[in-house]
Every structure is written in C-alpha cells, then in structure tokens.
Protein backbone atom coordinates (compact mmCIF):
# COMPACT_ATOMS: atom_id res chain seq x y z
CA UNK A 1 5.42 57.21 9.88
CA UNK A 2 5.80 59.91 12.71
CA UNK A 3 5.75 56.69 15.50
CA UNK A 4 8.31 55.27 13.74
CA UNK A 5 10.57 58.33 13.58
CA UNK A 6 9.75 59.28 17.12
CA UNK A 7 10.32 56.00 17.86
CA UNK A 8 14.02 56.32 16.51
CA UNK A 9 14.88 59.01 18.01
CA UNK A 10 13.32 57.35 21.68
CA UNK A 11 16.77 55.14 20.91
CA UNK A 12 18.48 57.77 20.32
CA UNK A 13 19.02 57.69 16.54
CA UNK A 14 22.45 56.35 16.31
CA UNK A 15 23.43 52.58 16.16
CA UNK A 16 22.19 49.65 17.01
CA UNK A 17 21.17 49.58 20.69
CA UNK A 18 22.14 46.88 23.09
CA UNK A 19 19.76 43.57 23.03
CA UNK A 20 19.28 44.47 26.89
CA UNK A 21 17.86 47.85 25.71
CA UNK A 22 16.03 46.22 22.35
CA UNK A 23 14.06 43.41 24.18
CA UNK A 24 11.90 45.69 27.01
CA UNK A 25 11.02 47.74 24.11
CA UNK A 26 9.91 45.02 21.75
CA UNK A 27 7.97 43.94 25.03
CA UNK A 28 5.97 47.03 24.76
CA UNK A 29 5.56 46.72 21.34
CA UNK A 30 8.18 48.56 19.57
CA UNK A 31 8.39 47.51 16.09
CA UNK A 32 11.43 49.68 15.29
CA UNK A 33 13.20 47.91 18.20
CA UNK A 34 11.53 44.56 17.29
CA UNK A 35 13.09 45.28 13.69
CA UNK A 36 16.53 46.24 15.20
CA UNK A 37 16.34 42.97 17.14
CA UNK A 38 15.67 40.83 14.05
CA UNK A 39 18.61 42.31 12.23
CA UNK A 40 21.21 42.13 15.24
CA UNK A 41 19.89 37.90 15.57
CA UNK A 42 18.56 36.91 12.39
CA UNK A 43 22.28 35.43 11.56
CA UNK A 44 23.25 33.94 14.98
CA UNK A 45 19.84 32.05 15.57
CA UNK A 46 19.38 31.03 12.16
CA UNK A 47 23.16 29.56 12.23
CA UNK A 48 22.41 27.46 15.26
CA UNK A 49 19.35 26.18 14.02
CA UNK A 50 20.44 25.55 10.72
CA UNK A 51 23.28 23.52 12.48
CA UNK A 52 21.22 21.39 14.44
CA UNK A 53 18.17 20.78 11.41
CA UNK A 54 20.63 20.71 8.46
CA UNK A 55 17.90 21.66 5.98
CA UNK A 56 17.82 25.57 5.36
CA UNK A 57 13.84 25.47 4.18
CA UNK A 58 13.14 24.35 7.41
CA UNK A 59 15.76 26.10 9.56
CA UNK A 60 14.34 29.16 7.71
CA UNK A 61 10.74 28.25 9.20
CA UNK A 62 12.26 27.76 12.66
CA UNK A 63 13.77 30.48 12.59
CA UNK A 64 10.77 32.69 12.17
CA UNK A 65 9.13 30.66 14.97
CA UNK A 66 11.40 31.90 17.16
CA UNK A 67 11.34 35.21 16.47
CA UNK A 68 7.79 35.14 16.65
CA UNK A 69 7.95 33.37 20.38
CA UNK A 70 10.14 36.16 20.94
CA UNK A 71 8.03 38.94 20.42
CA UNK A 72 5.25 37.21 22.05
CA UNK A 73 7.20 36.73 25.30
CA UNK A 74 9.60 39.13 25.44
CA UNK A 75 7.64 40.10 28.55
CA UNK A 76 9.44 36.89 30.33
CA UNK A 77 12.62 37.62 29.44
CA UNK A 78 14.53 38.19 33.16
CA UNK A 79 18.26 39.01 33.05
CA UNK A 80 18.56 36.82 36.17
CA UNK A 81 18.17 34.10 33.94
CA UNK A 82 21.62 35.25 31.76
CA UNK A 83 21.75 37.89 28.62
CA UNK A 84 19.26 38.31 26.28
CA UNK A 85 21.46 36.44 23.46
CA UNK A 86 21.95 33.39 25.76
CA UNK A 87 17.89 33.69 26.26
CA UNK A 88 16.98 34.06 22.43
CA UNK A 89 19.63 31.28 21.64
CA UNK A 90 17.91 28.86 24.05
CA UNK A 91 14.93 29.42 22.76
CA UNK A 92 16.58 28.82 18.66
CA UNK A 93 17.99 26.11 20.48
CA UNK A 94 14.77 24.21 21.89
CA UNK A 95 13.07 24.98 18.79
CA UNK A 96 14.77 23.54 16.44
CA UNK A 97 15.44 20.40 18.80
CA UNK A 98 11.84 20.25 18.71
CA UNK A 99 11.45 19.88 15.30
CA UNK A 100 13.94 17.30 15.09
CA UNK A 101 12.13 15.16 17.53
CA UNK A 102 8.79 16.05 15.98
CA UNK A 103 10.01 14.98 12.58
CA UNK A 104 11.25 11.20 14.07
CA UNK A 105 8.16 10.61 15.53
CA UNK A 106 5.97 11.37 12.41
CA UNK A 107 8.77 9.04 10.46
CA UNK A 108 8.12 6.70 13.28
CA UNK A 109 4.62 6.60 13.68
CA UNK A 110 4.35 6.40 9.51
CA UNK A 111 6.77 3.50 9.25
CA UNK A 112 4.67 1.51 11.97
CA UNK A 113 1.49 2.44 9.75
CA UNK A 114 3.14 1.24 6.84
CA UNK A 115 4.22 -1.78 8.45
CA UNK A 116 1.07 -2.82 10.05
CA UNK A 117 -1.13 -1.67 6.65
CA UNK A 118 1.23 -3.51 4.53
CA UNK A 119 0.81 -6.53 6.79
CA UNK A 120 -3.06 -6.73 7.97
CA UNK A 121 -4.23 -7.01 4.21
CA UNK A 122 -2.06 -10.28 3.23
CA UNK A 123 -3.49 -11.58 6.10
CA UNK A 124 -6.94 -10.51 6.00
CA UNK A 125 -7.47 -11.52 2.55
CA UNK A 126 -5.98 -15.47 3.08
CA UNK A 127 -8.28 -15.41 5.98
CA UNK A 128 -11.34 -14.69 4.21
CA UNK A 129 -10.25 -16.97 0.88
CA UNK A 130 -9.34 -20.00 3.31
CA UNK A 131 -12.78 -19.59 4.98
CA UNK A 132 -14.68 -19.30 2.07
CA UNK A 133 -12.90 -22.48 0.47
CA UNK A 134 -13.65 -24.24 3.56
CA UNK A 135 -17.06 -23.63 3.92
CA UNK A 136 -17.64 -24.37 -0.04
CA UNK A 137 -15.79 -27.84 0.75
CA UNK A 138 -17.96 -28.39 4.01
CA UNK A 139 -21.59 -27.61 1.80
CA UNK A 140 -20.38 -29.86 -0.80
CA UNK A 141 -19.54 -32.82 1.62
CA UNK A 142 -22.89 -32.16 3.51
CA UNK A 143 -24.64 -32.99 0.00
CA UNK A 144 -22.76 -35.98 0.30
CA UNK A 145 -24.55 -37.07 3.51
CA UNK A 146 -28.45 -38.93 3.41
CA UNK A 147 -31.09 -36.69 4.25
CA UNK A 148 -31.16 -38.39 7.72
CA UNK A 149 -27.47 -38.20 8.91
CA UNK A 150 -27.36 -34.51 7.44
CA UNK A 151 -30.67 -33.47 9.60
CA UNK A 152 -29.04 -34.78 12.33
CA UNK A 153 -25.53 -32.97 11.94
CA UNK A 154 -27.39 -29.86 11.19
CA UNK A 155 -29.20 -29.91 14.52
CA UNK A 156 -26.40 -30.91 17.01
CA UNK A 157 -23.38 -29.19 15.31
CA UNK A 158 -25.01 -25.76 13.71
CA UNK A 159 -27.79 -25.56 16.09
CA UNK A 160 -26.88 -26.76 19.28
CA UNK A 161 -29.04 -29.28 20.67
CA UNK A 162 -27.86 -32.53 22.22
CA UNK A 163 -28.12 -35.90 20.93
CA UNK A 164 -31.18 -36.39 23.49
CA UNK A 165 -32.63 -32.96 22.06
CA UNK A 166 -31.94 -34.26 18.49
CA UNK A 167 -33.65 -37.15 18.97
CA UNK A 168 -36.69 -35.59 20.23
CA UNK A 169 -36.84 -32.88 17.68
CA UNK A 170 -36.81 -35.78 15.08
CA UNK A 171 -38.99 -38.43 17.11
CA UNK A 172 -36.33 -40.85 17.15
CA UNK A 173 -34.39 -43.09 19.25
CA UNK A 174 -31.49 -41.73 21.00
CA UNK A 175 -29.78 -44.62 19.71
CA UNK A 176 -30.57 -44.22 16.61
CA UNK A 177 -29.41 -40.79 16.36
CA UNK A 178 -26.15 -41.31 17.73
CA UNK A 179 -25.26 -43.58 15.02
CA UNK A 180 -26.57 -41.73 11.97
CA UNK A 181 -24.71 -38.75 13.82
CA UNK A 182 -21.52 -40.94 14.30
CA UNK A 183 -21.84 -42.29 10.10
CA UNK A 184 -22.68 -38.75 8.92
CA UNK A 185 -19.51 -37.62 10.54
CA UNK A 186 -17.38 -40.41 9.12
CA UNK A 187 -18.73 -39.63 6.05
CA UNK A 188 -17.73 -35.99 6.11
CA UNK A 189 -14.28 -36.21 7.64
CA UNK A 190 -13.23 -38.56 4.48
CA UNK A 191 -14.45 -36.50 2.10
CA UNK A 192 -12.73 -33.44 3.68
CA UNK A 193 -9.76 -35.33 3.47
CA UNK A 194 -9.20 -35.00 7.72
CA UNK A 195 -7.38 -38.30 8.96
CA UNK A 196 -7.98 -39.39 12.31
C-alpha cells in the first residue's frame, strides 16, 4: 500500500501522465503506471481490434494479449520508432491480424479434414466389399475346377512356379500341364462371367 502511494506521488499525484512518461515506468515494473497505461489505451486498442475481428469475446481476449505483450516488452519500446500510441497500436494491430489469419487456417485445415475423412471411408469400405465379393466368387469357381486343373492353377498363379516347375512339382508332362492349366482357366473365366 505505501509502494503504491509513493509510487503516485513519483508521478506526481495529479493526472494522467503522458504515455512517453507511463511506458519506461511500466518497463521497470510500475504497476500504478502499468494501471494508468491500461486506462489511457484500454478504449483505443480494443476499438481497433474489435474493428478488424468483429467479435467482441474475442477482441476482448486480444486485447488483453496485447496489453500483456506490452508489459512484457515495454523494455523495446524506442521513440525512434514513432510515439508510444503508434507503438501499442501496431502491436493491437498485428495481434488481432494474427488471429484472423490463425482462425482461417484452423477453418482451412478442418474443412480439408472433413473433406478427406468424409471421402476415404466411402471409398475404403467399397474397396474392401468389392474384394471380398471377388474373392468369394473366385473360391467358388475354383470348386468348380477338377482336382487336377485346380492343383495346377494353384501352383502357377498363387504360388509362382512356371509351367516347367508345375510340371515337376506334380510329375507330369509339361504338356500336359499346359493344357489342364489352359482348361482350368477357361473354366474359371466363364464362370466369373469375364469375356474374352
């Protein structure tokens, strides 16, 4: 309590000082001028940010974030750089422009989420039902084939070997193979329903 009043009558105890005498006390951290400060810009900076956000909760919460940056770096302030209220109001200024360009890019970056979740599952889900139907129809025609031809088709198509591998695996001709290879694939691309 005695700071404070000492610290009032360090300003001099009338008025409200100058911003060029407020801000190198608030950057040796003067409450009392920090408070005078606030009350002298509260209005002005939360008008221009409330102009360029057009939402007073958030202008409100910018607001306060620049008045926090403020006392944090009132150190920087230079009055080469132009008066304290053009400094403060640049500062509103890139805040709130900030927040504007924060808030499109979290709209953007949820709308492209959206769009690709929305998306990926329609496809993802006729993928796997069309691949399950297909291999259902594929078992079922492979029943279709003799034990022989099926053998055969097993061994060069899901396994790999060639016909002259096939045919030793099985101890047959490589003649032989090649036609029951040849039959069991006619057989299977009718009842799949491909046309040649």
């Amino acid at each position: 309590m005695r700071e404070r009043a000492q610290r009032s009558r360090d300003s001099g105890g009338q008025g409200p000082a100058a911003l060029d005498e407020l801000l190198p006390r608030v950057a040796r951290g003067d409450d009392v001028a920090f408070e005078q400060l606030y009350r002298q810009l509260s209005a002005p900076v939360f008008g221009l940010v409330q102009r360029v956000l057009r939402d007073p909760a958030q202008s409100e919460e910018v607001a306060q974030e620049v008045f926090l940056e403020l006392w944090r770096s009132a150190t920087r302030y230079s009055r080469d750089r132009g008066t304290v209220l053009s400094w403060v109001m640049t500062i509103a200024h890139r805040k709130a422009v900030d927040r504007v360009r924060s808030a499109q890019a979290s709209t953007e970056r949820d709308t492209r989420a959206a769009r690709a979740e929305s998306i990926r599952p329609f496809d993802e889900v006729t993928e796997v039902v069309t691949g399950r139907l297909e291999r259902e129809q594929v078992r079922r025609c492979m029943g279709s084939l003799t034990d022989l031809q099926r053998e055969s088709v097993m061994l060069a198509y899901y396994q790999g070997y060639t016909y002259r591998e096939v045919a030793h695996l099985l101890d047959s001709p490589l003649g032989t193979v090649k036609t029951r290879l040849r039959d069991g694939l006619i057989r299977l691309r009718d009842c799949m329903g491909v046309t040649a």
